[in-house]
N, C-alpha and C. Protein backbone atom coordinates (compact mmCIF):
# COMPACT_ATOMS: atom_id res chain seq x y z
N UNK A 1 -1.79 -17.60 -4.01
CA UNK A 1 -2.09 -16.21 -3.69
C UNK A 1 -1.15 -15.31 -4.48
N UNK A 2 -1.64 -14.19 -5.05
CA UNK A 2 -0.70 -13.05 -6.04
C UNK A 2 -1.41 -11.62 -5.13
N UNK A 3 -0.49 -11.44 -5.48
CA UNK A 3 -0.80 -9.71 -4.96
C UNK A 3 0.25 -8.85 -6.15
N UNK A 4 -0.37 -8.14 -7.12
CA UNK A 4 0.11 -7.66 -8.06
C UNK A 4 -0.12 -5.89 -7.97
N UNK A 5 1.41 -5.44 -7.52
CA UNK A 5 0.73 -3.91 -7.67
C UNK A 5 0.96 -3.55 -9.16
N UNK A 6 0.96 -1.92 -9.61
CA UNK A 6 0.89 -1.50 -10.42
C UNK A 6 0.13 0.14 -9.96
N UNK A 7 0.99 1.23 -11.45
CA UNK A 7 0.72 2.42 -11.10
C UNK A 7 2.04 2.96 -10.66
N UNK A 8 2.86 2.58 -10.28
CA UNK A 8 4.46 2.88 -10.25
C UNK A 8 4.93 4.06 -11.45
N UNK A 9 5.10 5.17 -11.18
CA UNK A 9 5.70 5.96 -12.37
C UNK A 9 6.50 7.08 -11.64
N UNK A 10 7.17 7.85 -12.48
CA UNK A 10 7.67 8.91 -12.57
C UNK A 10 7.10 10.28 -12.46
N UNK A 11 7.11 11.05 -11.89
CA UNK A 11 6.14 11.89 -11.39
C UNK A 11 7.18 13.57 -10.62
N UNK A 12 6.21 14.63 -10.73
CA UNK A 12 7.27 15.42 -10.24
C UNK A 12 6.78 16.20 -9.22
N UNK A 13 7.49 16.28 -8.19
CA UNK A 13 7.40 17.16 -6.74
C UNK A 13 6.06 17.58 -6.95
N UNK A 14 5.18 17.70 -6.04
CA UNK A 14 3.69 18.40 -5.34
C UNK A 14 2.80 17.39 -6.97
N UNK A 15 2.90 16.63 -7.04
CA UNK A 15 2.33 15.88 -8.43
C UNK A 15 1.47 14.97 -7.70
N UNK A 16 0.34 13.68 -8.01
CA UNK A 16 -0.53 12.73 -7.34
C UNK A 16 -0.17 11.14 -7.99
N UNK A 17 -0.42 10.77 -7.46
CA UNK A 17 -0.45 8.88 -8.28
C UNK A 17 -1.08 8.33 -7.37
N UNK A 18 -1.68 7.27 -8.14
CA UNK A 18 -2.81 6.02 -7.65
C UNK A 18 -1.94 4.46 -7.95
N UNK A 19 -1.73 4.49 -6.70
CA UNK A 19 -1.29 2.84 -6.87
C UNK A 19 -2.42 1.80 -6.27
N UNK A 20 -2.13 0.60 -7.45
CA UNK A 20 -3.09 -0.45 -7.25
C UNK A 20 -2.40 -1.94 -6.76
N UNK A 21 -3.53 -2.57 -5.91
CA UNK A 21 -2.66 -3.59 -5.66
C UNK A 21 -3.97 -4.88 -5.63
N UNK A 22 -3.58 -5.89 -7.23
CA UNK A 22 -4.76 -6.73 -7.31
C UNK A 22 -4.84 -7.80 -6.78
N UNK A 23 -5.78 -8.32 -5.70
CA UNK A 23 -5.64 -9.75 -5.02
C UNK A 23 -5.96 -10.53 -5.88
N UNK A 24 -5.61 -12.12 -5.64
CA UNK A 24 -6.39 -13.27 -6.23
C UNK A 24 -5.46 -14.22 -5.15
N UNK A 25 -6.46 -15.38 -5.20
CA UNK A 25 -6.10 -16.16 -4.21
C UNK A 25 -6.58 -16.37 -3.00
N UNK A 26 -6.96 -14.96 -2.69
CA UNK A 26 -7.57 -14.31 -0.62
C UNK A 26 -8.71 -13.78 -1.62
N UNK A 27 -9.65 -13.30 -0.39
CA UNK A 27 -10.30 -12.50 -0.60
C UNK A 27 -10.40 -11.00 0.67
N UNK A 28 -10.17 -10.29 0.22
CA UNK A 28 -9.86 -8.87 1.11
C UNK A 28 -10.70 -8.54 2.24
N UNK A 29 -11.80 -8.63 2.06
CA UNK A 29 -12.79 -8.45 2.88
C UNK A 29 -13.22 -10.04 3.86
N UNK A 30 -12.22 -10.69 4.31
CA UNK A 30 -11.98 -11.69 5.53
C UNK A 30 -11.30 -10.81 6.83
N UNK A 31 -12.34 -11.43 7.66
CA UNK A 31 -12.19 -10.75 9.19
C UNK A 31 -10.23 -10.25 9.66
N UNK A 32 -10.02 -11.76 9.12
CA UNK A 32 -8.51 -12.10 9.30
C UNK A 32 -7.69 -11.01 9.29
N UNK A 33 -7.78 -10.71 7.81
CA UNK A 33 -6.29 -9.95 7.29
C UNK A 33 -6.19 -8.49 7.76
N UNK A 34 -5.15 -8.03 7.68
CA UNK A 34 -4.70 -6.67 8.22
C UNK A 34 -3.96 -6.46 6.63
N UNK A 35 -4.22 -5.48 5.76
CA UNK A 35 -3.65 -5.01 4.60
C UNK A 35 -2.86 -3.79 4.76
N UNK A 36 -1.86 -3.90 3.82
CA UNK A 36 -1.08 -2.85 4.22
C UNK A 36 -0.35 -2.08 2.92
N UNK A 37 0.51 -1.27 2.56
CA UNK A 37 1.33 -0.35 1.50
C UNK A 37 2.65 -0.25 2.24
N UNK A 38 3.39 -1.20 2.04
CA UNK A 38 4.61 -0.31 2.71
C UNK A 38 5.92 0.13 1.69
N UNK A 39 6.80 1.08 2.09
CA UNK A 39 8.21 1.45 0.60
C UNK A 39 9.00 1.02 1.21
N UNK A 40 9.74 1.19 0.27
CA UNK A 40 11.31 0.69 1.21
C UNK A 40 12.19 1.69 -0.04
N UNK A 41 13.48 2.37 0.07
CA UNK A 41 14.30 3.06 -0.15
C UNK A 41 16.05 2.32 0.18
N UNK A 42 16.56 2.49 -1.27
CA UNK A 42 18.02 1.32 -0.87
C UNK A 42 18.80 1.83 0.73
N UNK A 43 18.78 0.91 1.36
CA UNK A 43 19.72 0.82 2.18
C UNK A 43 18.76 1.20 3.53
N UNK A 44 17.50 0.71 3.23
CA UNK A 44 16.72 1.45 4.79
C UNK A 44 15.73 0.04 4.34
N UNK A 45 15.10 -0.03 5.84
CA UNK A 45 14.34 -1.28 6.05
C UNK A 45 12.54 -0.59 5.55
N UNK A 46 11.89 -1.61 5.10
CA UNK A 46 10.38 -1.10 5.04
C UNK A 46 9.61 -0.77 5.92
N UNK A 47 9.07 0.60 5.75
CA UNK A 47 8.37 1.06 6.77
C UNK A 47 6.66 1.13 6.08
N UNK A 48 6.40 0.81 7.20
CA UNK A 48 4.75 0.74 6.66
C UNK A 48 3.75 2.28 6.40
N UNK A 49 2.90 2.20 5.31
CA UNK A 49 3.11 3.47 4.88
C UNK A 49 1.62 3.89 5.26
N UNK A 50 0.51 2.57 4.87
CA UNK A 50 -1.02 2.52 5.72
C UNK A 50 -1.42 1.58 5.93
N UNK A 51 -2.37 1.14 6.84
CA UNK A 51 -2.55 -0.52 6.91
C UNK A 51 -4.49 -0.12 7.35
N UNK A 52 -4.81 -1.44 6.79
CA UNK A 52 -6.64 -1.39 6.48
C UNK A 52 -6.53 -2.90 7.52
N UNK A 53 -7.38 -2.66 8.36
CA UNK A 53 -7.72 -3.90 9.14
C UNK A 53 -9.38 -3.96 9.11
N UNK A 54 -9.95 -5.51 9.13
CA UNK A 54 -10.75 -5.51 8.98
C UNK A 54 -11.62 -5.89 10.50
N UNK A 55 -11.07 -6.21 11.21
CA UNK A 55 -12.04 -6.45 12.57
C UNK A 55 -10.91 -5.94 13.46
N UNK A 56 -11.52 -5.48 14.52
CA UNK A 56 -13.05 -6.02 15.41
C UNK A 56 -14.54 -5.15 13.90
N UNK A 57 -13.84 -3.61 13.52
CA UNK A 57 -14.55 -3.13 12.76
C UNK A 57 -13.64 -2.19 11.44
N UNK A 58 -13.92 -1.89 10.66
CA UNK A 58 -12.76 -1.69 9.48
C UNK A 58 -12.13 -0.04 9.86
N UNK A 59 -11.26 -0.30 9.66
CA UNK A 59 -10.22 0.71 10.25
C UNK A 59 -8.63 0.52 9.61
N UNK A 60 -8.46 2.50 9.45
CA UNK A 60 -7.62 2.77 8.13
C UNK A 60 -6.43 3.74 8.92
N UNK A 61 -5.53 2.98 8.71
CA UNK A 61 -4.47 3.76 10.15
C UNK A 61 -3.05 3.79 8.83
N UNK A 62 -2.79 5.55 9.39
CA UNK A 62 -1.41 5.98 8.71
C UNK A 62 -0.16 6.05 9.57
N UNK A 63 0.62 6.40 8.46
CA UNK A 63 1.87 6.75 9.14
C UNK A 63 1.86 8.55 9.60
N UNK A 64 2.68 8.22 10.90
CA UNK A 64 2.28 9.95 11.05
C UNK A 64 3.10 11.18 10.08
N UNK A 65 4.30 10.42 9.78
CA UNK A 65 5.28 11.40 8.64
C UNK A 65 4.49 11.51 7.41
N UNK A 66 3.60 11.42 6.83
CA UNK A 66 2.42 11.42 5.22
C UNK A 66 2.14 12.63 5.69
N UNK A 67 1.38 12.87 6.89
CA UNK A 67 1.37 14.41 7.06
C UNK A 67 -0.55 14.14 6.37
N UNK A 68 -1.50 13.20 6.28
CA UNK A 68 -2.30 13.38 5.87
C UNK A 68 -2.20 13.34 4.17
N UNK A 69 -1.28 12.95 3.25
CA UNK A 69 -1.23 13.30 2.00
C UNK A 69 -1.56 12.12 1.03
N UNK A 70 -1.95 10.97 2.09
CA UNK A 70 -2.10 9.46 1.28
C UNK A 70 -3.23 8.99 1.90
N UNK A 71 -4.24 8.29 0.83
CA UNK A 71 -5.18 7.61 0.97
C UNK A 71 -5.02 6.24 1.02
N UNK A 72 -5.37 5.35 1.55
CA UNK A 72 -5.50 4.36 1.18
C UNK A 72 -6.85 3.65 1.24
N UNK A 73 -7.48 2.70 0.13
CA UNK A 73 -8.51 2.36 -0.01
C UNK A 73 -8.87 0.96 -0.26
N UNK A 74 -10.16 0.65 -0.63
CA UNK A 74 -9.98 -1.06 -1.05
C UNK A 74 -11.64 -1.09 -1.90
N UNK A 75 -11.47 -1.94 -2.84
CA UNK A 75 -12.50 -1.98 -3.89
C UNK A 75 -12.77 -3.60 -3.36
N UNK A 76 -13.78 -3.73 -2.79
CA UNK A 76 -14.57 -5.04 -2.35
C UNK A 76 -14.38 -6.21 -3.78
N UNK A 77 -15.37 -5.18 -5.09
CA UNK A 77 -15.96 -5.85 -5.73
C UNK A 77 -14.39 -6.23 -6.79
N UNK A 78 -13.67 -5.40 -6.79
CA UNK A 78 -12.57 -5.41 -7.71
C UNK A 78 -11.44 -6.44 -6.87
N UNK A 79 -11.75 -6.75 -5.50
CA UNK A 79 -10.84 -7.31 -4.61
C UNK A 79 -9.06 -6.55 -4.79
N UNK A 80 -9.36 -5.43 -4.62
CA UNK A 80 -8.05 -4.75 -4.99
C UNK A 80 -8.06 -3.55 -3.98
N UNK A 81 -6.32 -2.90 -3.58
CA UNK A 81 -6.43 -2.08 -2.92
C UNK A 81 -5.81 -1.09 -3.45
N UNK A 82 -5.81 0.20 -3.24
CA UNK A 82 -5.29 1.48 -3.60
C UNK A 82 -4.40 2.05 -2.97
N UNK A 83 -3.83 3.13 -3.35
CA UNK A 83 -2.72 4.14 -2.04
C UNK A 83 -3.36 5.50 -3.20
N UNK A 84 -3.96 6.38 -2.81
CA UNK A 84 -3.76 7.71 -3.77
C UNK A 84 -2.86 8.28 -2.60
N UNK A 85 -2.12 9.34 -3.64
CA UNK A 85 -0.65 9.54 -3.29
C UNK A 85 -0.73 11.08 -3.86
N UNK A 86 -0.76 11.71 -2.95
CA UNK A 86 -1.24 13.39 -3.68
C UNK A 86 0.15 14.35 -2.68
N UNK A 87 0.44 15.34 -3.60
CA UNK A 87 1.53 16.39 -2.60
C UNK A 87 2.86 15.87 -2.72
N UNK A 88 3.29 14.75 -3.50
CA UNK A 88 4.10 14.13 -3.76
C UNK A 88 5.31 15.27 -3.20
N UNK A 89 6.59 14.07 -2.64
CA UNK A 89 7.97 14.59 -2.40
C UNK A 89 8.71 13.91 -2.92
N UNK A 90 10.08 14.42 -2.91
CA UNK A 90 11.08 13.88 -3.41
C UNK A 90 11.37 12.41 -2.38
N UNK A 91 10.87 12.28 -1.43
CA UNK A 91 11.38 11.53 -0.30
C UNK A 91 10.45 10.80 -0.15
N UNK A 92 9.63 11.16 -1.04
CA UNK A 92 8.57 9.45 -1.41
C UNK A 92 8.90 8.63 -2.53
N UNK A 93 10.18 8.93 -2.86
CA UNK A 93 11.04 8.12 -4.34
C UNK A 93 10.89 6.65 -2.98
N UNK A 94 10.45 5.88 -3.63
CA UNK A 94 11.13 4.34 -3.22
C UNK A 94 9.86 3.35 -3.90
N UNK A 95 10.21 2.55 -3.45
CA UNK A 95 9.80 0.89 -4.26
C UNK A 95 8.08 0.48 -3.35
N UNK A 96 7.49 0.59 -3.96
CA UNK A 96 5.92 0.44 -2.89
C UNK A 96 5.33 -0.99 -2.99
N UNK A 97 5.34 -1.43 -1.37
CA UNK A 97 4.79 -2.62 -1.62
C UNK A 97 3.46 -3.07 -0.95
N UNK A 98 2.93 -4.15 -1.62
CA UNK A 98 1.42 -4.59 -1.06
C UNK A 98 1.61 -5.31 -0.37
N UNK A 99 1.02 -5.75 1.00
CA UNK A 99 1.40 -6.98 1.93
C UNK A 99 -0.19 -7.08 2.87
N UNK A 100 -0.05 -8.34 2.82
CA UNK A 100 -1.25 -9.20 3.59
C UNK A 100 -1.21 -9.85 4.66
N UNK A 101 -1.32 -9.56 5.75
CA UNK A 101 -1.23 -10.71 7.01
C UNK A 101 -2.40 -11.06 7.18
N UNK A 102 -2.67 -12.57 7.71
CA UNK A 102 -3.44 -13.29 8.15
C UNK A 102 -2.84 -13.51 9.68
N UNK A 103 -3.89 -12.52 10.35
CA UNK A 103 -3.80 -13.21 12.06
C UNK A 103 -3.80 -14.16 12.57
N UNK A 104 -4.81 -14.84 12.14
CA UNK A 104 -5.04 -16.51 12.35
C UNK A 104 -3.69 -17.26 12.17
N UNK A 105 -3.59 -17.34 10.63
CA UNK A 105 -3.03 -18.20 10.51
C UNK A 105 -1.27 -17.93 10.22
N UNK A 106 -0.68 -16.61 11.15
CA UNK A 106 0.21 -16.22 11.21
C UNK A 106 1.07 -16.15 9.62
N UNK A 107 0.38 -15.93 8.66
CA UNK A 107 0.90 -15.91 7.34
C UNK A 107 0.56 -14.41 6.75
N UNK A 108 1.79 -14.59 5.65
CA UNK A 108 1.50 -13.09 5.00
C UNK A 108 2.33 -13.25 3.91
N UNK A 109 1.81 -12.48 3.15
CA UNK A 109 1.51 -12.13 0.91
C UNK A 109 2.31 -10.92 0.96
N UNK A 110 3.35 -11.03 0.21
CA UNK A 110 4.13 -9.50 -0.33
C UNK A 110 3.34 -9.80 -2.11
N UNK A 111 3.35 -8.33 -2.51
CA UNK A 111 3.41 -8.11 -4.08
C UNK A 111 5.21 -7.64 -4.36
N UNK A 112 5.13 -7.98 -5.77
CA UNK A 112 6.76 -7.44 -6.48
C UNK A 112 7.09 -6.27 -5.57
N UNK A 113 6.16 -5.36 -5.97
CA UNK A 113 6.81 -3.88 -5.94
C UNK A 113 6.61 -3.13 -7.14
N UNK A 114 6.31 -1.88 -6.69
CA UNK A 114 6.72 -0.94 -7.92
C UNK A 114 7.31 0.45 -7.55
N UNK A 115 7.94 0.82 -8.85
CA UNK A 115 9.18 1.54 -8.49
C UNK A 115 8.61 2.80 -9.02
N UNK A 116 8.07 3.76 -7.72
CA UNK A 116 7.73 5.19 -7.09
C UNK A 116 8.69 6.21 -7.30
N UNK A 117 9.08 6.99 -8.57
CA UNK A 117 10.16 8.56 -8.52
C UNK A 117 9.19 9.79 -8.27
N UNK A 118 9.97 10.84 -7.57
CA UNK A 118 9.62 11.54 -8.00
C UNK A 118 10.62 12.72 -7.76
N UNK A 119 10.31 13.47 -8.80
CA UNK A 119 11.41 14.68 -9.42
C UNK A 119 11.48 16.09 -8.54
N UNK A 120 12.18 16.41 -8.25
CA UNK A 120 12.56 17.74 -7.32
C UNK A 120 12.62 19.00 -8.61
């Protein structure tokens, strides 16, 4: 299993970015998994940023601090997921990651990471 994000850049205050995150290995659209985007920032633990669950029925749950300013999405056919990232802050600088749990089978997929600035 890989989970490869990408789309990580440099970017400046009230600016947008599209991060991608490509499966292989799973396939996204299994009852199982609960998908997720979470950052993490040095010296603070990862907080989850949106998470896509696929049963009982598909459902797309945020964090309440985004304030509404992040999408998150999923391309069936591309088996890949998204974060659009619009209204950008300085306090969305951190490292964004892709993660996969499997309910069933109590397992779960991190991607690298990619490294999210943005300029004040």
């Amino acid at each position: 299993v890989q989970l490869v994000e990408s789309g990580g850049a440099l970017v400046q205050s009230g600016g947008s970015l599209r991060l991608s995150c490509a499966a292989s290995g799973l396939t996204l659209t299994y009852s199982g998994y609960k998908m997720s985007w979470y950052r993490q920032t040095p010296g603070k633990e990862r907080e989850a940023v949106a998470t896509i669950t696929n049963f009982p029925s598909r459902r797309t749950d945020y964090s309440a601090s985004l304030k509404g300013r992040f999408t998150m999405s999923r391309d069936d056919h591309k088996n890949t997921l998204y974060l659009q990232m619009s209204r950008m802050e300085p306090e969305d600088t951190a490292v964004y990651y892709c993660h996969v749990f499997d309910v069933h089978e109590i397992r779960e997929y991190w991607g690298q990471g990619t490294q999210v600035t943005v300029s004040s």
